[in-house]
PDB file of N, CA and C in Angstrom:
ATOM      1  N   UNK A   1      62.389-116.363 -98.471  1.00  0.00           N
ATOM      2  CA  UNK A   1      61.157-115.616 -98.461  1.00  0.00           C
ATOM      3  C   UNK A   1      60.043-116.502 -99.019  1.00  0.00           C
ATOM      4  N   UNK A   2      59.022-116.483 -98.658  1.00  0.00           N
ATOM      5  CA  UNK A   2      57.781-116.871 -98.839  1.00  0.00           C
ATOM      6  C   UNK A   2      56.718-116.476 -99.420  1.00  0.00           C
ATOM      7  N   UNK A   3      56.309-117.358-100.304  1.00  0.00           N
ATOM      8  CA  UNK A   3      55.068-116.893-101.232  1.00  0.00           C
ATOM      9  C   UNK A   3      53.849-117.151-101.176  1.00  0.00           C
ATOM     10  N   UNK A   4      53.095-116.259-100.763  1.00  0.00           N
ATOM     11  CA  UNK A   4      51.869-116.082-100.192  1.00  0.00           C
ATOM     12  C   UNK A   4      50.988-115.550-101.180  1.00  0.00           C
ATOM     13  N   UNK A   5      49.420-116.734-100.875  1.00  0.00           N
ATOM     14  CA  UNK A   5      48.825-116.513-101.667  1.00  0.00           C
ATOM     15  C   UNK A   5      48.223-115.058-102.115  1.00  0.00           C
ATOM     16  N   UNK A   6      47.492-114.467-103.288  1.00  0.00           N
ATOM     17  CA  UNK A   6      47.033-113.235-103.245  1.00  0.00           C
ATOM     18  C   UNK A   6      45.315-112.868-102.044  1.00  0.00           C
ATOM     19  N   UNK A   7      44.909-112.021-102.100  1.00  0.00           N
ATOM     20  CA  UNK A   7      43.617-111.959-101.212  1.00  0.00           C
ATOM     21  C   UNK A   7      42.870-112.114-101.508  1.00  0.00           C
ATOM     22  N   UNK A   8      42.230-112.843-101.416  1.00  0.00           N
ATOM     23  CA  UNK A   8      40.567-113.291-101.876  1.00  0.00           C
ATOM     24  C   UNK A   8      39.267-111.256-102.158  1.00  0.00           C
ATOM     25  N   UNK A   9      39.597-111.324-103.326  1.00  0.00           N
ATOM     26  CA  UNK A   9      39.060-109.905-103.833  1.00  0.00           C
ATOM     27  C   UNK A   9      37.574-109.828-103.054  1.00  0.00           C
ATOM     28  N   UNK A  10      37.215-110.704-103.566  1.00  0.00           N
ATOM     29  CA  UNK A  10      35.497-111.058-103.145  1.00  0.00           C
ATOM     30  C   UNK A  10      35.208-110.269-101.365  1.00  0.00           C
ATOM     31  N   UNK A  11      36.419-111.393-100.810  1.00  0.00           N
ATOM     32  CA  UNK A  11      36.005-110.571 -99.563  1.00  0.00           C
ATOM     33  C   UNK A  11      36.476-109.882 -98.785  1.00  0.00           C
ATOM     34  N   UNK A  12      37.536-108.934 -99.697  1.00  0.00           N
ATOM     35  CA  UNK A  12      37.765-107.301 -99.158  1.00  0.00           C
ATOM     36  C   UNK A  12      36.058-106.489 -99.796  1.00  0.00           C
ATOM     37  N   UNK A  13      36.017-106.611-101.048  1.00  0.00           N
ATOM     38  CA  UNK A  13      34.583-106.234-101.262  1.00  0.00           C
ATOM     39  C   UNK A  13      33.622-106.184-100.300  1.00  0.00           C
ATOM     40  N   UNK A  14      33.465-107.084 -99.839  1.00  0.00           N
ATOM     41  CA  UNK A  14      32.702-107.477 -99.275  1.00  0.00           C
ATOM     42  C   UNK A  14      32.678-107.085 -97.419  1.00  0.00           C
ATOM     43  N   UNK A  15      33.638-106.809 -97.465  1.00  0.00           N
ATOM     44  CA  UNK A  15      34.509-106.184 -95.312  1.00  0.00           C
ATOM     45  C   UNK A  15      34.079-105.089 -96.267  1.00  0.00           C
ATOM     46  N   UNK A  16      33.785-104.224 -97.052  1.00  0.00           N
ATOM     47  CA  UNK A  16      34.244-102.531 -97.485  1.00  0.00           C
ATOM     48  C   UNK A  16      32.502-102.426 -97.455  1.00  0.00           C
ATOM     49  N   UNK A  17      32.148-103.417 -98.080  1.00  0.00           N
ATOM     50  CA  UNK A  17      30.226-102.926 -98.052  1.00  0.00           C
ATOM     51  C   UNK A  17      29.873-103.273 -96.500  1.00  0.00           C
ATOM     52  N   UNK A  18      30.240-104.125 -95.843  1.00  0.00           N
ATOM     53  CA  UNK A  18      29.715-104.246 -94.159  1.00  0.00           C
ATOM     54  C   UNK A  18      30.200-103.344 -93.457  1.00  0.00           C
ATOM     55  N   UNK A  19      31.112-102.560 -93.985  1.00  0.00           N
ATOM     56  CA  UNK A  19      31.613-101.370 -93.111  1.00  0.00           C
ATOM     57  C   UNK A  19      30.817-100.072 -93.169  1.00  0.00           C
ATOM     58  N   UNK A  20      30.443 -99.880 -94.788  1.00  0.00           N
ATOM     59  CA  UNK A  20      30.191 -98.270 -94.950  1.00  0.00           C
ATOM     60  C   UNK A  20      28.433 -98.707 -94.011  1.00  0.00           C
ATOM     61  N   UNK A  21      28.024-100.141 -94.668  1.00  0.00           N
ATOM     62  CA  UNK A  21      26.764-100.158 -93.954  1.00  0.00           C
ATOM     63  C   UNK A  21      26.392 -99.576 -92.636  1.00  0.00           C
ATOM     64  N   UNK A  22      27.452-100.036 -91.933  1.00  0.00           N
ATOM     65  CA  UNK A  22      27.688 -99.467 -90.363  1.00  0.00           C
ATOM     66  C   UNK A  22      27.669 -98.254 -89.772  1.00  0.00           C
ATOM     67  N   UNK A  23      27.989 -97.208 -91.161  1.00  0.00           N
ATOM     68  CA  UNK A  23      28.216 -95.592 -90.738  1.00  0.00           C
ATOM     69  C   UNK A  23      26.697 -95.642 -91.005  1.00  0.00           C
ATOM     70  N   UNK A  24      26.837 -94.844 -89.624  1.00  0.00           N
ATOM     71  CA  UNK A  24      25.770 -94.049 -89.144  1.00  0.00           C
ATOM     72  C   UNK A  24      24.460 -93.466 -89.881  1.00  0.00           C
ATOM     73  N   UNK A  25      24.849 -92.912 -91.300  1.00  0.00           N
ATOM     74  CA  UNK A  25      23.860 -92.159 -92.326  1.00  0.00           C
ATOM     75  C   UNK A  25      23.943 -93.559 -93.057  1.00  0.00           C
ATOM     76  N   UNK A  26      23.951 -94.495 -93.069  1.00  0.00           N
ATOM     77  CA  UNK A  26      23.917 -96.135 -93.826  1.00  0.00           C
ATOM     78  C   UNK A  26      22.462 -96.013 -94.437  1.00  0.00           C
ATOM     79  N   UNK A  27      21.785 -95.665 -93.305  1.00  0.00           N
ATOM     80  CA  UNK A  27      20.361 -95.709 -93.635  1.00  0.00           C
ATOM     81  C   UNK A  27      19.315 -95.362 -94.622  1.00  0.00           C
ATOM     82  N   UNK A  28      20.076 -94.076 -94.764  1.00  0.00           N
ATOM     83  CA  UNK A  28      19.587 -93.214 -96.193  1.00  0.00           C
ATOM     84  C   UNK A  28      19.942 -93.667 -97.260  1.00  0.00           C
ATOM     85  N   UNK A  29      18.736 -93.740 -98.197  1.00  0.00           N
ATOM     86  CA  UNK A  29      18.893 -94.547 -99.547  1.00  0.00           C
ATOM     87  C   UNK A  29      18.863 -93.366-100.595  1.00  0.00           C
ATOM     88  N   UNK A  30      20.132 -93.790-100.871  1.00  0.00           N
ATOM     89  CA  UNK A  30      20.039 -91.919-102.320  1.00  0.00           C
ATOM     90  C   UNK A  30      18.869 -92.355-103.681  1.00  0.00           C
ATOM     91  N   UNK A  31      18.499 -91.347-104.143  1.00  0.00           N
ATOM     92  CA  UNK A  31      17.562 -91.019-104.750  1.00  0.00           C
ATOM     93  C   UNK A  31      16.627 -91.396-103.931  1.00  0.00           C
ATOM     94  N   UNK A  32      15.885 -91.421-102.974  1.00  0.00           N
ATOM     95  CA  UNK A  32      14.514 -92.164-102.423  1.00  0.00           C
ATOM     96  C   UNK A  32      14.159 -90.775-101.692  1.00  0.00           C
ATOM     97  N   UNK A  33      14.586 -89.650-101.556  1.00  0.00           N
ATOM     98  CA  UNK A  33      13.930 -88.504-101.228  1.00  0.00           C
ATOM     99  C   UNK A  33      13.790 -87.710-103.053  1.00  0.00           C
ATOM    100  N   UNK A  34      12.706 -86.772-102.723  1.00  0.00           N
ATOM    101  CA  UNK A  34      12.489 -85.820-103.701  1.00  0.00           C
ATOM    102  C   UNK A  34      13.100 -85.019-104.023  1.00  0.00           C
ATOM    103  N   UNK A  35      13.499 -85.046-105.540  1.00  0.00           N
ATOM    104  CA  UNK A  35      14.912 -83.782-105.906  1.00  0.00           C
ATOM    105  C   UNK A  35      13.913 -82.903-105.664  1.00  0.00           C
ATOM    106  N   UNK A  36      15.227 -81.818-105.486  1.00  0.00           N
ATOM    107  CA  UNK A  36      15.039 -79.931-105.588  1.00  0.00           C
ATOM    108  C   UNK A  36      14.769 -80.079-106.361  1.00  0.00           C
ATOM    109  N   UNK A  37      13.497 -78.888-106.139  1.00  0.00           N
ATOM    110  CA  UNK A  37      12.536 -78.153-107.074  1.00  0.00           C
ATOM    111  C   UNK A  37      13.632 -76.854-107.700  1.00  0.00           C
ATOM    112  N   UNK A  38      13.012 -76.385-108.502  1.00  0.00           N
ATOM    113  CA  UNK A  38      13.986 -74.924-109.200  1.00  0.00           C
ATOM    114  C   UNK A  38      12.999 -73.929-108.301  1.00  0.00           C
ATOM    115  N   UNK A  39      13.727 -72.990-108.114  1.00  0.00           N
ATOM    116  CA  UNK A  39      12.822 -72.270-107.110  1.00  0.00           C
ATOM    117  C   UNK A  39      13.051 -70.655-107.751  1.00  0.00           C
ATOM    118  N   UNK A  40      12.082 -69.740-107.688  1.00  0.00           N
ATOM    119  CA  UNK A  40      12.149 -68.078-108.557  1.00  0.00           C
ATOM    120  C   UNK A  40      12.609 -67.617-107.497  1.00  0.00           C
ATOM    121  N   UNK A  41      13.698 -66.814-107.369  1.00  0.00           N
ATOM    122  CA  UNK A  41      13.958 -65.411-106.611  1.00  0.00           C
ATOM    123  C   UNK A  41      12.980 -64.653-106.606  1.00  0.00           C
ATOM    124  N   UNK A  42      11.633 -63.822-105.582  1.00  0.00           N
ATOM    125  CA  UNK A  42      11.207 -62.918-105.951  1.00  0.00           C
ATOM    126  C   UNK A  42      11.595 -62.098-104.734  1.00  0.00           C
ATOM    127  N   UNK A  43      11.249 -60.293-105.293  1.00  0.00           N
ATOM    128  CA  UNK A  43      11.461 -59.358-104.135  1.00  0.00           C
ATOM    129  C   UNK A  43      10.634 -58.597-103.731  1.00  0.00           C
ATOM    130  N   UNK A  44       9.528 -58.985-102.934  1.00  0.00           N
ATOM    131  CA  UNK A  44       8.159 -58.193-102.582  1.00  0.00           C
ATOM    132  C   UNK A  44       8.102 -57.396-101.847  1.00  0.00           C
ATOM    133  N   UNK A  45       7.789 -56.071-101.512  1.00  0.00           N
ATOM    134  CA  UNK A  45       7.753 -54.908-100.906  1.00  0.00           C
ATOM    135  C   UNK A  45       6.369 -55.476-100.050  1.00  0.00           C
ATOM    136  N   UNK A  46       7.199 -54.752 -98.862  1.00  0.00           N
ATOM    137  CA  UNK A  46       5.972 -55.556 -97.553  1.00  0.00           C
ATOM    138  C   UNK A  46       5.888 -54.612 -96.436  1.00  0.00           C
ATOM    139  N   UNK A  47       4.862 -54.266 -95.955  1.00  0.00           N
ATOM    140  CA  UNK A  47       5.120 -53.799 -94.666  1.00  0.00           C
ATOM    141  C   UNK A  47       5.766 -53.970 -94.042  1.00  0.00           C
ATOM    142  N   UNK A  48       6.533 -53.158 -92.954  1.00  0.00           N
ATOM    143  CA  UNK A  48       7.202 -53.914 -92.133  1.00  0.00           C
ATOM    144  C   UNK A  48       6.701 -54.209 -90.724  1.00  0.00           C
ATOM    145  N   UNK A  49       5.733 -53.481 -89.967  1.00  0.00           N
ATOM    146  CA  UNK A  49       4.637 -53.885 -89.259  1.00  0.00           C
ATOM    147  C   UNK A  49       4.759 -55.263 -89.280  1.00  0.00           C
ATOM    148  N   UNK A  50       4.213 -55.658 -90.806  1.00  0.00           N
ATOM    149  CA  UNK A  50       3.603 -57.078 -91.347  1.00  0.00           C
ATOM    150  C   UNK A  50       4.378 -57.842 -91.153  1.00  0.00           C
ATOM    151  N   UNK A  51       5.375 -57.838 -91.398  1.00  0.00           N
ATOM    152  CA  UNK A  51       6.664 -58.766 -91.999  1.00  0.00           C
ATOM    153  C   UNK A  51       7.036 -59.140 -90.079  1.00  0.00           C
ATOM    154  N   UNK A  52       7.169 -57.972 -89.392  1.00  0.00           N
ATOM    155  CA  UNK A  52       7.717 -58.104 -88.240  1.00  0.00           C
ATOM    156  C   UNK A  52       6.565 -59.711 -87.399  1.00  0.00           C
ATOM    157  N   UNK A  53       5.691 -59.089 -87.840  1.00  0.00           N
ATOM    158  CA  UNK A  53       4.309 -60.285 -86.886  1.00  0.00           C
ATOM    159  C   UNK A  53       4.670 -61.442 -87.814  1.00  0.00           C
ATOM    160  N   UNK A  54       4.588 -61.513 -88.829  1.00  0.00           N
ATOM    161  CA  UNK A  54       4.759 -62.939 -89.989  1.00  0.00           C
ATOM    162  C   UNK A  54       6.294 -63.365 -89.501  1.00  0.00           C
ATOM    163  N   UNK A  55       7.613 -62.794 -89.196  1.00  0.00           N
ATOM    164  CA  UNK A  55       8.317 -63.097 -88.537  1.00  0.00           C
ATOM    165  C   UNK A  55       8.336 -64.095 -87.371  1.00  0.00           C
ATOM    166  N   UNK A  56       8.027 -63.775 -86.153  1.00  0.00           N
ATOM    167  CA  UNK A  56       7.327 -63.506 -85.318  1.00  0.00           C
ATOM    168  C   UNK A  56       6.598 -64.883 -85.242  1.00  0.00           C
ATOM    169  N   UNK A  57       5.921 -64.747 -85.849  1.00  0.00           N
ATOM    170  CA  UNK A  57       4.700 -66.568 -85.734  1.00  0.00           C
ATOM    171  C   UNK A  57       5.117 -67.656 -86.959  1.00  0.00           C
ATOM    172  N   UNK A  58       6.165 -66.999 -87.364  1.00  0.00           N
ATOM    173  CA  UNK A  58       7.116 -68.117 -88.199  1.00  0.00           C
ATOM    174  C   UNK A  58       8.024 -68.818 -87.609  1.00  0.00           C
ATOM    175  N   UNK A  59       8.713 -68.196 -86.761  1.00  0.00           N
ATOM    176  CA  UNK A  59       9.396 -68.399 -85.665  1.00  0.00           C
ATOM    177  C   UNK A  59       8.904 -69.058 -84.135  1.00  0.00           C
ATOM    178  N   UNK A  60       7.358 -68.865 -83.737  1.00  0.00           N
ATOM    179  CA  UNK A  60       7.079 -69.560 -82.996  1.00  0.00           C
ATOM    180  C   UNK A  60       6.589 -71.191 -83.508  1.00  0.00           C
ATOM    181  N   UNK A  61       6.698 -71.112 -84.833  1.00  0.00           N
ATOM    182  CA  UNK A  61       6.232 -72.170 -85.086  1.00  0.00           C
ATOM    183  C   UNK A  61       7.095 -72.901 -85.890  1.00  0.00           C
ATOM    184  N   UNK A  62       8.330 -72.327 -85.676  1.00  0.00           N
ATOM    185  CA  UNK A  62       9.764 -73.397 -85.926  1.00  0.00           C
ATOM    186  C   UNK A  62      10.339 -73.063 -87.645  1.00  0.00           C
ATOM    187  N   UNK A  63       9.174 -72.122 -88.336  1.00  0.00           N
ATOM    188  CA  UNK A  63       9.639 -71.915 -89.691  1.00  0.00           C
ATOM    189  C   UNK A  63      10.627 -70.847 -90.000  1.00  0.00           C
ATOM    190  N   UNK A  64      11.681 -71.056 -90.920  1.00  0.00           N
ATOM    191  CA  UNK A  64      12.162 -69.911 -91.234  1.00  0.00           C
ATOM    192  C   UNK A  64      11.342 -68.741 -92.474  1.00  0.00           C
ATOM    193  N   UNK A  65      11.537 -67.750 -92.344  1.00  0.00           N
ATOM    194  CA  UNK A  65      10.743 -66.820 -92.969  1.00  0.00           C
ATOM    195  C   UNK A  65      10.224 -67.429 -94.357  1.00  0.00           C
ATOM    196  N   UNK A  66      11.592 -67.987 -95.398  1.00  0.00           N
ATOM    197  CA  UNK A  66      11.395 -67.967 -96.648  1.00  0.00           C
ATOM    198  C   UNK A  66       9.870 -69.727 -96.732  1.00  0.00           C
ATOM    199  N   UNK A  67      10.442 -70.889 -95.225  1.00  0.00           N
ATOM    200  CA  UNK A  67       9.589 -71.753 -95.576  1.00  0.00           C
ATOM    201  C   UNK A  67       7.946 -71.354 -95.305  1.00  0.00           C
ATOM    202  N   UNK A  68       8.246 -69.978 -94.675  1.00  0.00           N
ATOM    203  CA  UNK A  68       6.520 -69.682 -93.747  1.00  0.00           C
ATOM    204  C   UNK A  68       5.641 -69.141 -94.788  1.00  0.00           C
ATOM    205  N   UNK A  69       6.508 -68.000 -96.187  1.00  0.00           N
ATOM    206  CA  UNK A  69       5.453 -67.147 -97.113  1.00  0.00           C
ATOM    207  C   UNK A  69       5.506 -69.116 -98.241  1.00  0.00           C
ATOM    208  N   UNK A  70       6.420 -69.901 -98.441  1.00  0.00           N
ATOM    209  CA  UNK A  70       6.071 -70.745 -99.401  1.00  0.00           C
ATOM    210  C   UNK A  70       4.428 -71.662 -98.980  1.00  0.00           C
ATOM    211  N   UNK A  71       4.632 -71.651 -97.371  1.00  0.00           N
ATOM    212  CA  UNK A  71       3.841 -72.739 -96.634  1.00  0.00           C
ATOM    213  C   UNK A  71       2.537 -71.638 -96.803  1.00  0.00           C
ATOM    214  N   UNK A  72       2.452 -69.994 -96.695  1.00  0.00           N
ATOM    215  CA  UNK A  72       0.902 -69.341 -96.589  1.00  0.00           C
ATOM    216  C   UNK A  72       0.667 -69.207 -97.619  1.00  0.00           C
ATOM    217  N   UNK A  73       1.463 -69.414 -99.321  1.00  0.00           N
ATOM    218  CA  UNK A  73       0.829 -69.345-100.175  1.00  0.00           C
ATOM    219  C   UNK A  73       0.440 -70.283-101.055  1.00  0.00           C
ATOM    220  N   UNK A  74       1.204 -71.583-100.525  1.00  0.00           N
ATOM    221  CA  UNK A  74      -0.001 -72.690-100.615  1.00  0.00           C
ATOM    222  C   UNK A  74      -0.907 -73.045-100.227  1.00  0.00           C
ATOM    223  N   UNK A  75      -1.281 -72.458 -98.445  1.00  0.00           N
ATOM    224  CA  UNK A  75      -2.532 -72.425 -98.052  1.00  0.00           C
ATOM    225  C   UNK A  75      -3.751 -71.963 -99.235  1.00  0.00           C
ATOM    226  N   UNK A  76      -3.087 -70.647 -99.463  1.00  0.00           N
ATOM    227  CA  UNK A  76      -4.139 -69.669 -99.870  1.00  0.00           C
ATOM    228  C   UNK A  76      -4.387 -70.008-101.298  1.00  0.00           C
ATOM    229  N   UNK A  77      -3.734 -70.056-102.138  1.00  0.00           N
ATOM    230  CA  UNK A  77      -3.798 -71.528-103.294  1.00  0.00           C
ATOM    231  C   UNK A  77      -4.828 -72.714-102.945  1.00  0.00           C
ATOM    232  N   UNK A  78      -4.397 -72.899-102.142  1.00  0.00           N
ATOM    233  CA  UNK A  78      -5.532 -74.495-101.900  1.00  0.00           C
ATOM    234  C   UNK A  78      -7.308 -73.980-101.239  1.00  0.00           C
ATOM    235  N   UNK A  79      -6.921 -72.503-101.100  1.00  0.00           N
ATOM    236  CA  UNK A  79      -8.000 -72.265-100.077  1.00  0.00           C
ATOM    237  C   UNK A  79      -9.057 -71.478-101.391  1.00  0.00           C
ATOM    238  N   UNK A  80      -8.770 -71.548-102.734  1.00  0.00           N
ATOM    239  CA  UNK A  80      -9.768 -71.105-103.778  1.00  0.00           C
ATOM    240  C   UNK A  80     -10.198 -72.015-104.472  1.00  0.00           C
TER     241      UNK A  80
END
């Protein structure tokens, strides 16, 4: 039997970082987006008329409900 040298550590390291590079989400650099904010639960009594139309043009415009009242009450914030 034969004795063979051990593996050069360096460059399995090194095949393991050119690999993950390769997957697909490689691209994304962690921490370089903005952490979550803490966000309040609230429960507002609303028309439902209202709610149905605010639905409605939240949805034509690709938002889900909860991002459409965060997105009109920063409007209306910025708009005083």
């Amino acid at each position: 039997m034969a004795i063979t040298k051990r593996p050069d550590a360096s460059k399995q390291a090194s095949d393991a970082e050119k690999f993950i590079a390769g997957a697909p989400d490689a691209s994304h650099v962690p921490g370089a987006s903005p952490g979550r904010r803490r966000k309040e639960v609230i429960s507002p009594s609303v028309d439902v008329d209202l709610l149905k139309r605010f639905d409605t043009l939240a949805a034509e415009l690709g938002l889900s409900r909860a991002a459409a009242i965060n997105l009109a009450m920063a409007k209306f914030i910025a708009s005083q």
